[in-house]
N, C-alpha and C. Protein backbone atom coordinates (compact mmCIF):
# COMPACT_ATOMS: atom_id res chain seq x y z
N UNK A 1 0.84 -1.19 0.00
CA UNK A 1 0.00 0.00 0.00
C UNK A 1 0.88 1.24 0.00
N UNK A 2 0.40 2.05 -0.85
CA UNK A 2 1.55 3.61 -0.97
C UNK A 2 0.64 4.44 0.12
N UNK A 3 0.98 5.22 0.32
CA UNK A 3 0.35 6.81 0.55
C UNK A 3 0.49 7.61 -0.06
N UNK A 4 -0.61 8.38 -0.94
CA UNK A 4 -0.56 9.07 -1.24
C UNK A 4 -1.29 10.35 -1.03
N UNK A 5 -0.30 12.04 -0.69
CA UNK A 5 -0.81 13.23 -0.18
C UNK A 5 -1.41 13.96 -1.59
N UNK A 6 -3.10 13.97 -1.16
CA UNK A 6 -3.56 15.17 -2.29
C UNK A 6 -3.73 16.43 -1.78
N UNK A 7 -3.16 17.80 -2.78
CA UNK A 7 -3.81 18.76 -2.45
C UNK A 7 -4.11 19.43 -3.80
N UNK A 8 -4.85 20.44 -3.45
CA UNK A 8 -5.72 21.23 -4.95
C UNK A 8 -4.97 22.17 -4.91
N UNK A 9 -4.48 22.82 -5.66
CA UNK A 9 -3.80 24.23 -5.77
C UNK A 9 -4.93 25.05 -6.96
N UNK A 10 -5.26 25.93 -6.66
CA UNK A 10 -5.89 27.66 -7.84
C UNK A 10 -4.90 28.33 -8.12
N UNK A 11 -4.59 28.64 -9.86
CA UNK A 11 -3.88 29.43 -9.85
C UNK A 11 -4.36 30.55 -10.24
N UNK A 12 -3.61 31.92 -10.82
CA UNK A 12 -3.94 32.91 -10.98
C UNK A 12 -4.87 33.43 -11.72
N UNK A 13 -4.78 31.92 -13.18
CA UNK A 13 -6.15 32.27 -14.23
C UNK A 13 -7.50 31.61 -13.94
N UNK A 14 -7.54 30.74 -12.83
CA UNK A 14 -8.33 29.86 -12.20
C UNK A 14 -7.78 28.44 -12.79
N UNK A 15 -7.70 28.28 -12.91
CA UNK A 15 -6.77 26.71 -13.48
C UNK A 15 -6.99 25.98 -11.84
N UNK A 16 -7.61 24.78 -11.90
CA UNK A 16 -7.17 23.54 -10.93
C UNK A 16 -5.87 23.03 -10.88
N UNK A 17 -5.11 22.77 -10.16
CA UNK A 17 -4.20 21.64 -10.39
C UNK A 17 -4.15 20.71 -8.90
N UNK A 18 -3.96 19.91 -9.59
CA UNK A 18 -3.91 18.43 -8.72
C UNK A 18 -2.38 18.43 -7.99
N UNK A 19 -2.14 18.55 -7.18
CA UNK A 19 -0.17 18.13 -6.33
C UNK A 19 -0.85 16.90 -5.32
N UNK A 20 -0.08 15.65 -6.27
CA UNK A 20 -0.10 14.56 -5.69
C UNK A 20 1.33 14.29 -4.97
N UNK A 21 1.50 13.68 -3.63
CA UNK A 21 2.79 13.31 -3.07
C UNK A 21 2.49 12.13 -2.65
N UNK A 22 3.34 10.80 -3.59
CA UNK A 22 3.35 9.90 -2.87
C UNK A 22 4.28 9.28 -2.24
N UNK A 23 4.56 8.83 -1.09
CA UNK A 23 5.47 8.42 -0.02
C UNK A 23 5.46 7.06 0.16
N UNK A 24 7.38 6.98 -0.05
CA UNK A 24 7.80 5.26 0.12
C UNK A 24 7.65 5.09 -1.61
N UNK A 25 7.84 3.22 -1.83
CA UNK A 25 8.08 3.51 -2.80
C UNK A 25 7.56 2.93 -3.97
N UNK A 26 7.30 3.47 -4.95
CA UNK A 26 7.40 3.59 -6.55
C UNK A 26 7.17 2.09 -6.98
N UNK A 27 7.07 1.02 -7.02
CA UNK A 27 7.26 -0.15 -7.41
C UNK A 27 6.21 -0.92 -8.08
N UNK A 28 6.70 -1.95 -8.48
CA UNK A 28 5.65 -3.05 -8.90
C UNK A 28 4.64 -3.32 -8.00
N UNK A 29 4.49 -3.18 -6.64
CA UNK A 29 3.22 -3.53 -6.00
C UNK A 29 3.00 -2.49 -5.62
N UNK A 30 2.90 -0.82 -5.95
CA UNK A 30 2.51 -0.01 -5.72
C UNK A 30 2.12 1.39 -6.63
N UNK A 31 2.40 0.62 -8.25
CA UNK A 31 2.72 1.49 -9.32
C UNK A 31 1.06 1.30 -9.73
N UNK A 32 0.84 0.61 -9.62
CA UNK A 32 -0.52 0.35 -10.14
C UNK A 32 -1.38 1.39 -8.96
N UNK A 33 -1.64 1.23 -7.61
CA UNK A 33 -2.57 2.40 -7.15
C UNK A 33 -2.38 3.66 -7.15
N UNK A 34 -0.60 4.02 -7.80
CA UNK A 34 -0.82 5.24 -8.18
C UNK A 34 -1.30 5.57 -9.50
N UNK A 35 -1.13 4.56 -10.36
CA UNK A 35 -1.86 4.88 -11.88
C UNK A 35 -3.46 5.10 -11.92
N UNK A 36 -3.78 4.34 -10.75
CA UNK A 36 -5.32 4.75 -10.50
C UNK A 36 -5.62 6.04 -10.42
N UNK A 37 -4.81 6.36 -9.11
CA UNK A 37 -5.54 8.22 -8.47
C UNK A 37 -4.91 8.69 -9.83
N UNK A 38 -3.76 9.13 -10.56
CA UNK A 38 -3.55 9.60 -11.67
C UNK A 38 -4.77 9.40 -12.52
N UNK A 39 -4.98 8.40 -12.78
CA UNK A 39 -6.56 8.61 -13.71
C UNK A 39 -7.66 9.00 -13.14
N UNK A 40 -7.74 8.63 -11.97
CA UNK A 40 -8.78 9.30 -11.40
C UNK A 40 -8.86 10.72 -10.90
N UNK A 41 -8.25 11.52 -10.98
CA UNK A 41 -7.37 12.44 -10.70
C UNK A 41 -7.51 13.91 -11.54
N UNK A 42 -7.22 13.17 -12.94
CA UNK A 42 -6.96 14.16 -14.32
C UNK A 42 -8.85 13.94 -15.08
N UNK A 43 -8.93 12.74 -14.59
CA UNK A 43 -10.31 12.53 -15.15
C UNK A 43 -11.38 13.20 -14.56
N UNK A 44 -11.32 13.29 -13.43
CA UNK A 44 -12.60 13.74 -12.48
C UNK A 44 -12.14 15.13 -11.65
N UNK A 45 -10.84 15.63 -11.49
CA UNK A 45 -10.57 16.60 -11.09
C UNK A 45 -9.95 17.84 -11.87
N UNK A 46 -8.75 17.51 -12.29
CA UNK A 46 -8.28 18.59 -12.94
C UNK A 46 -7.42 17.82 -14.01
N UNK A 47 -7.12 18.52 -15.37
CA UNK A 47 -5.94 17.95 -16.31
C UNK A 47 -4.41 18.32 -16.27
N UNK A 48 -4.43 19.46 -14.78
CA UNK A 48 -3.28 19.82 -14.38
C UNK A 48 -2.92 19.23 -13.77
N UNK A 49 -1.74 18.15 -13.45
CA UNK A 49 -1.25 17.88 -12.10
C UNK A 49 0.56 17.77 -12.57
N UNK A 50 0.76 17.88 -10.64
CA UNK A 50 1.85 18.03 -9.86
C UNK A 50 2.82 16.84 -9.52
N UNK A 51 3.14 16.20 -9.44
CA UNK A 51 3.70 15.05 -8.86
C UNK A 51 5.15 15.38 -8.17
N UNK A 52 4.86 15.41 -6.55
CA UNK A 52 5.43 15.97 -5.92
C UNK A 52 6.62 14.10 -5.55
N UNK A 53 7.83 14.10 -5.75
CA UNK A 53 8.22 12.92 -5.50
C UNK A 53 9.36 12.97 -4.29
N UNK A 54 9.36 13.73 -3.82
CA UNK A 54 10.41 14.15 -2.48
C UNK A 54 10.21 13.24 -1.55
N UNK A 55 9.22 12.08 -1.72
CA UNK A 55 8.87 11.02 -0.44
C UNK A 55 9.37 9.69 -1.12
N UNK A 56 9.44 9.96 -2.65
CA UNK A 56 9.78 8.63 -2.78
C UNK A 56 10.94 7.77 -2.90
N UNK A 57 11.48 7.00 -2.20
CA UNK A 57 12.90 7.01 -1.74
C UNK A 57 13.59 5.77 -3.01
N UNK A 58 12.19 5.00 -2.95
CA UNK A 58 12.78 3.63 -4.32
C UNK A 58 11.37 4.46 -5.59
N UNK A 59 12.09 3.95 -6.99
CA UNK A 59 11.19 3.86 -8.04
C UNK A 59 11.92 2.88 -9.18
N UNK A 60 10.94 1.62 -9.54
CA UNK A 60 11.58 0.73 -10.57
C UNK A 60 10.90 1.25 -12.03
N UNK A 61 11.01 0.21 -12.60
CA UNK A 61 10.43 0.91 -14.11
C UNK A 61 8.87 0.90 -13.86
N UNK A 62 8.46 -0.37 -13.19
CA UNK A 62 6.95 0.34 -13.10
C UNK A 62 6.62 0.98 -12.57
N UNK A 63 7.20 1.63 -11.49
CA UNK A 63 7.41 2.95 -11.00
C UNK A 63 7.13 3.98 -12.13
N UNK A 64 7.90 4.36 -12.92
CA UNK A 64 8.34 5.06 -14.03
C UNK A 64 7.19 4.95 -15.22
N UNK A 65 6.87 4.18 -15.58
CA UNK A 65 5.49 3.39 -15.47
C UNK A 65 4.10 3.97 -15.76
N UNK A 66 4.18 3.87 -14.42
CA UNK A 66 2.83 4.91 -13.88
C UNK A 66 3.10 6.06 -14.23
N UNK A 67 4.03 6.69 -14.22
CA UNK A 67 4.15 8.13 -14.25
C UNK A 67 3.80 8.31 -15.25
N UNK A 68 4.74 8.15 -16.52
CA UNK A 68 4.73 8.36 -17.99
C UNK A 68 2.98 7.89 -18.52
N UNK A 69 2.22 7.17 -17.58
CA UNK A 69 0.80 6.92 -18.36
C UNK A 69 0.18 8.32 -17.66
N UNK A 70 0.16 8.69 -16.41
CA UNK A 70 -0.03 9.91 -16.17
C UNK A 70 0.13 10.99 -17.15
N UNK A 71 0.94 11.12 -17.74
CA UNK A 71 1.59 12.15 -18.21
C UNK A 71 0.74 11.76 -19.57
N UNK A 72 0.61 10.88 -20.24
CA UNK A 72 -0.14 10.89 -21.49
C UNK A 72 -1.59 10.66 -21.17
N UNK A 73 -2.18 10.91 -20.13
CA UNK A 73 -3.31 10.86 -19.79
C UNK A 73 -3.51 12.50 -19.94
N UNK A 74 -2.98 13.12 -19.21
CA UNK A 74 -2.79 14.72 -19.13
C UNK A 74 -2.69 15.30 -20.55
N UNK A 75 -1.88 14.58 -21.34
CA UNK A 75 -1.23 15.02 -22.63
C UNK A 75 -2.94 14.53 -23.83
N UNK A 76 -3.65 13.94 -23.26
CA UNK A 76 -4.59 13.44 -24.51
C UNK A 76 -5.89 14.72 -23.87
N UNK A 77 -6.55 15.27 -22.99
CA UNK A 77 -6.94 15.56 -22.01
C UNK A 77 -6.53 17.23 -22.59
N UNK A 78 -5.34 17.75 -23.11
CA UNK A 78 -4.40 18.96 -23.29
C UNK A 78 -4.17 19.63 -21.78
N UNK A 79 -3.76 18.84 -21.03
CA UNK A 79 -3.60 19.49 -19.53
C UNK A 79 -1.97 19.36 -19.69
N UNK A 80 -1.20 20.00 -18.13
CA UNK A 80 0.13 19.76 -18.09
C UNK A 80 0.06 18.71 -16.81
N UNK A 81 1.73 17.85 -17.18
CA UNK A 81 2.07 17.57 -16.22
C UNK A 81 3.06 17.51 -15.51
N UNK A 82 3.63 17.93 -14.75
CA UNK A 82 4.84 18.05 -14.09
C UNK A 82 5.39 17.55 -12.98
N UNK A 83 6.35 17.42 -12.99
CA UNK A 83 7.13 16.20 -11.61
C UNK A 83 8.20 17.85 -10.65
N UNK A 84 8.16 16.98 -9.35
CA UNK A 84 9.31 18.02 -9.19
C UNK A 84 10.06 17.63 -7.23
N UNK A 85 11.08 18.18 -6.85
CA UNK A 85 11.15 17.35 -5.77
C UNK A 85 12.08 15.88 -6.05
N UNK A 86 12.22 15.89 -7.35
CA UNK A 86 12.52 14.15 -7.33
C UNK A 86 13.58 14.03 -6.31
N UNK A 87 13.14 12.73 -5.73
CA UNK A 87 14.42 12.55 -4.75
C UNK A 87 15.34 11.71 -5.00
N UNK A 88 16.59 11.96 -4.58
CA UNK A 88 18.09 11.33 -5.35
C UNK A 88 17.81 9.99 -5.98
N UNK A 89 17.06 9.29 -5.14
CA UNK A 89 17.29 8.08 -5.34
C UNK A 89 16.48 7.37 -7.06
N UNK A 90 15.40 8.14 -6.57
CA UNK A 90 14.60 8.07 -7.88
C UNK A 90 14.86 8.73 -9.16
N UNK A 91 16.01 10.17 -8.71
CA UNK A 91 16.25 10.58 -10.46
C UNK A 91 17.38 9.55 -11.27
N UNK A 92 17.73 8.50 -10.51
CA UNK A 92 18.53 7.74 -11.22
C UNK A 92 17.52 7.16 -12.07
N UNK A 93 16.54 7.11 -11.55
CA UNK A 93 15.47 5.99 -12.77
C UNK A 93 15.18 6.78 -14.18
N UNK A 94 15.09 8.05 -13.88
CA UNK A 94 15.12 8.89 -14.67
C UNK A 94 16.19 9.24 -15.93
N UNK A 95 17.44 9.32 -15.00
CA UNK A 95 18.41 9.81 -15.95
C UNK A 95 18.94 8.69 -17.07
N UNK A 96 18.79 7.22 -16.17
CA UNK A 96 18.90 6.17 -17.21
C UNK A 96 18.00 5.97 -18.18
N UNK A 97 17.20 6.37 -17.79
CA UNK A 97 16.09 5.88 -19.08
C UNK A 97 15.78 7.02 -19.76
N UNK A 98 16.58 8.32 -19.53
CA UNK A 98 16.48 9.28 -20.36
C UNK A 98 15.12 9.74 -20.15
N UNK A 99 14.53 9.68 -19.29
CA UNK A 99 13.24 9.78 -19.20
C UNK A 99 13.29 11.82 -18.10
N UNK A 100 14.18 12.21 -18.10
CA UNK A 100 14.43 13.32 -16.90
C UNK A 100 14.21 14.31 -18.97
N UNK A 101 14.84 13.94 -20.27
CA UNK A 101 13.97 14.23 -21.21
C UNK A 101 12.83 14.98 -21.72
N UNK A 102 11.97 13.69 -21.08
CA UNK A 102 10.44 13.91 -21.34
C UNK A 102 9.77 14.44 -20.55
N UNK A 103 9.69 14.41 -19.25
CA UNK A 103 9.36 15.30 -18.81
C UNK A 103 9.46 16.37 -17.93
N UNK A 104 8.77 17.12 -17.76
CA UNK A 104 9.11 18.64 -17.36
C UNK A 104 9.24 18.60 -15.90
N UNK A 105 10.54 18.51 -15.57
CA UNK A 105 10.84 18.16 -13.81
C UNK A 105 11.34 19.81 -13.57
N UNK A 106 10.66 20.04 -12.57
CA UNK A 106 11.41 21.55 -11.63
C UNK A 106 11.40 20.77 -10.51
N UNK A 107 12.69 21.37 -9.66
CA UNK A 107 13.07 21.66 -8.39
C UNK A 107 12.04 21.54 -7.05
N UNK A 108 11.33 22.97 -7.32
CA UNK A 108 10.59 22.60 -5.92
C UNK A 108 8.77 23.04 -6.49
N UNK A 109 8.12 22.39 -5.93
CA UNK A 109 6.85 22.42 -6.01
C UNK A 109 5.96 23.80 -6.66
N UNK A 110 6.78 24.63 -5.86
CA UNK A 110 6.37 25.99 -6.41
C UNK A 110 6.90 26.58 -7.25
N UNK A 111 7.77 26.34 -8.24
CA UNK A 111 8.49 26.25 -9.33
C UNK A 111 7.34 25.58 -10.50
N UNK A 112 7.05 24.33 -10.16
CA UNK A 112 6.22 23.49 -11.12
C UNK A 112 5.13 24.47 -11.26
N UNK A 113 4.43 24.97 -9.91
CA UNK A 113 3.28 25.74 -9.95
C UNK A 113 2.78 26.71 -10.48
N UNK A 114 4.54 27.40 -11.21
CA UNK A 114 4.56 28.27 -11.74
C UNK A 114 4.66 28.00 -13.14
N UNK A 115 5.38 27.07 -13.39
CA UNK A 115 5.64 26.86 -14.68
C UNK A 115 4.75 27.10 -15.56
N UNK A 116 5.11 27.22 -17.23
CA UNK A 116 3.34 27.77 -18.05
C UNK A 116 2.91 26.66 -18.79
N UNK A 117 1.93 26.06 -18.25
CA UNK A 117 1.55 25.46 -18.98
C UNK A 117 1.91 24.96 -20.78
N UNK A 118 2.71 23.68 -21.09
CA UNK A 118 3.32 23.83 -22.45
C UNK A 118 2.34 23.97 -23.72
N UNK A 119 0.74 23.47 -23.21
CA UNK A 119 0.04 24.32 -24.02
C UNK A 119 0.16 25.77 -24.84
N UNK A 120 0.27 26.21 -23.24
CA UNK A 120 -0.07 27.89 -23.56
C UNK A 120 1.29 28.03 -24.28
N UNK A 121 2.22 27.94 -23.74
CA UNK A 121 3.77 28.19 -24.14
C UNK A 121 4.15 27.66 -25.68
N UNK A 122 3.67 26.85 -25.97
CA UNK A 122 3.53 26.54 -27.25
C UNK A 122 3.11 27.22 -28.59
């Protein structure tokens, strides 16, 4: 079982966004209930979300996984999605698989929050 922290953030144009934090780790028996709230998430709440990963100490590929279906869930939807926080352990999953790439990782939470949407920026 993961934990995962939701909160709603409003931004300035009214935009929802979703900042999910989930804590511990990333894996094959835990990649799947985060692919859930991610769909459940972008589907029923907002097409913006956050993925705050500063809790997660392991992430395997299905770790990695989940994320990237997140992210094309958001991407079909025209929402953003952004990671940020990654913690050491987990940007290795990233940098090997070239996956730090694809998507749009900032620093700290409120960085992501700010970021412009690659819609609009586009």
């Amino acid at each position: 079982m993961i934990h995962i922290d939701q909160k709603t953030y409003t931004t300035q144009d009214g935009n929802t966004v979703i900042i999910l934090t989930p804590a511990g780790r990333l894996d094959i028996t835990t990649a799947w209930q985060f692919r859930l709230k991610l769909q459940e998430c972008i589907s029923k709440l907002s097409r913006h979300v956050v993925v705050n990963l500063a809790q997660v100490n392991f992430m395997d590929s299905s770790g990695l996984t989940s994320v990237v279906a997140g992210m094309r869930d958001a991407d079909t939807v025209k929402g953003s999605f952004r990671i940020c926080n990654v913690h050491p352990e987990a940007k290795l999953v990233f940098e090997v698989t070239m996956m730090d790439t694809v998507f749009e990782i900032f620093e700290t939470e409120e960085e992501a929050l700010e970021g412009v949407p690659r819609s609009i920026a586009s």
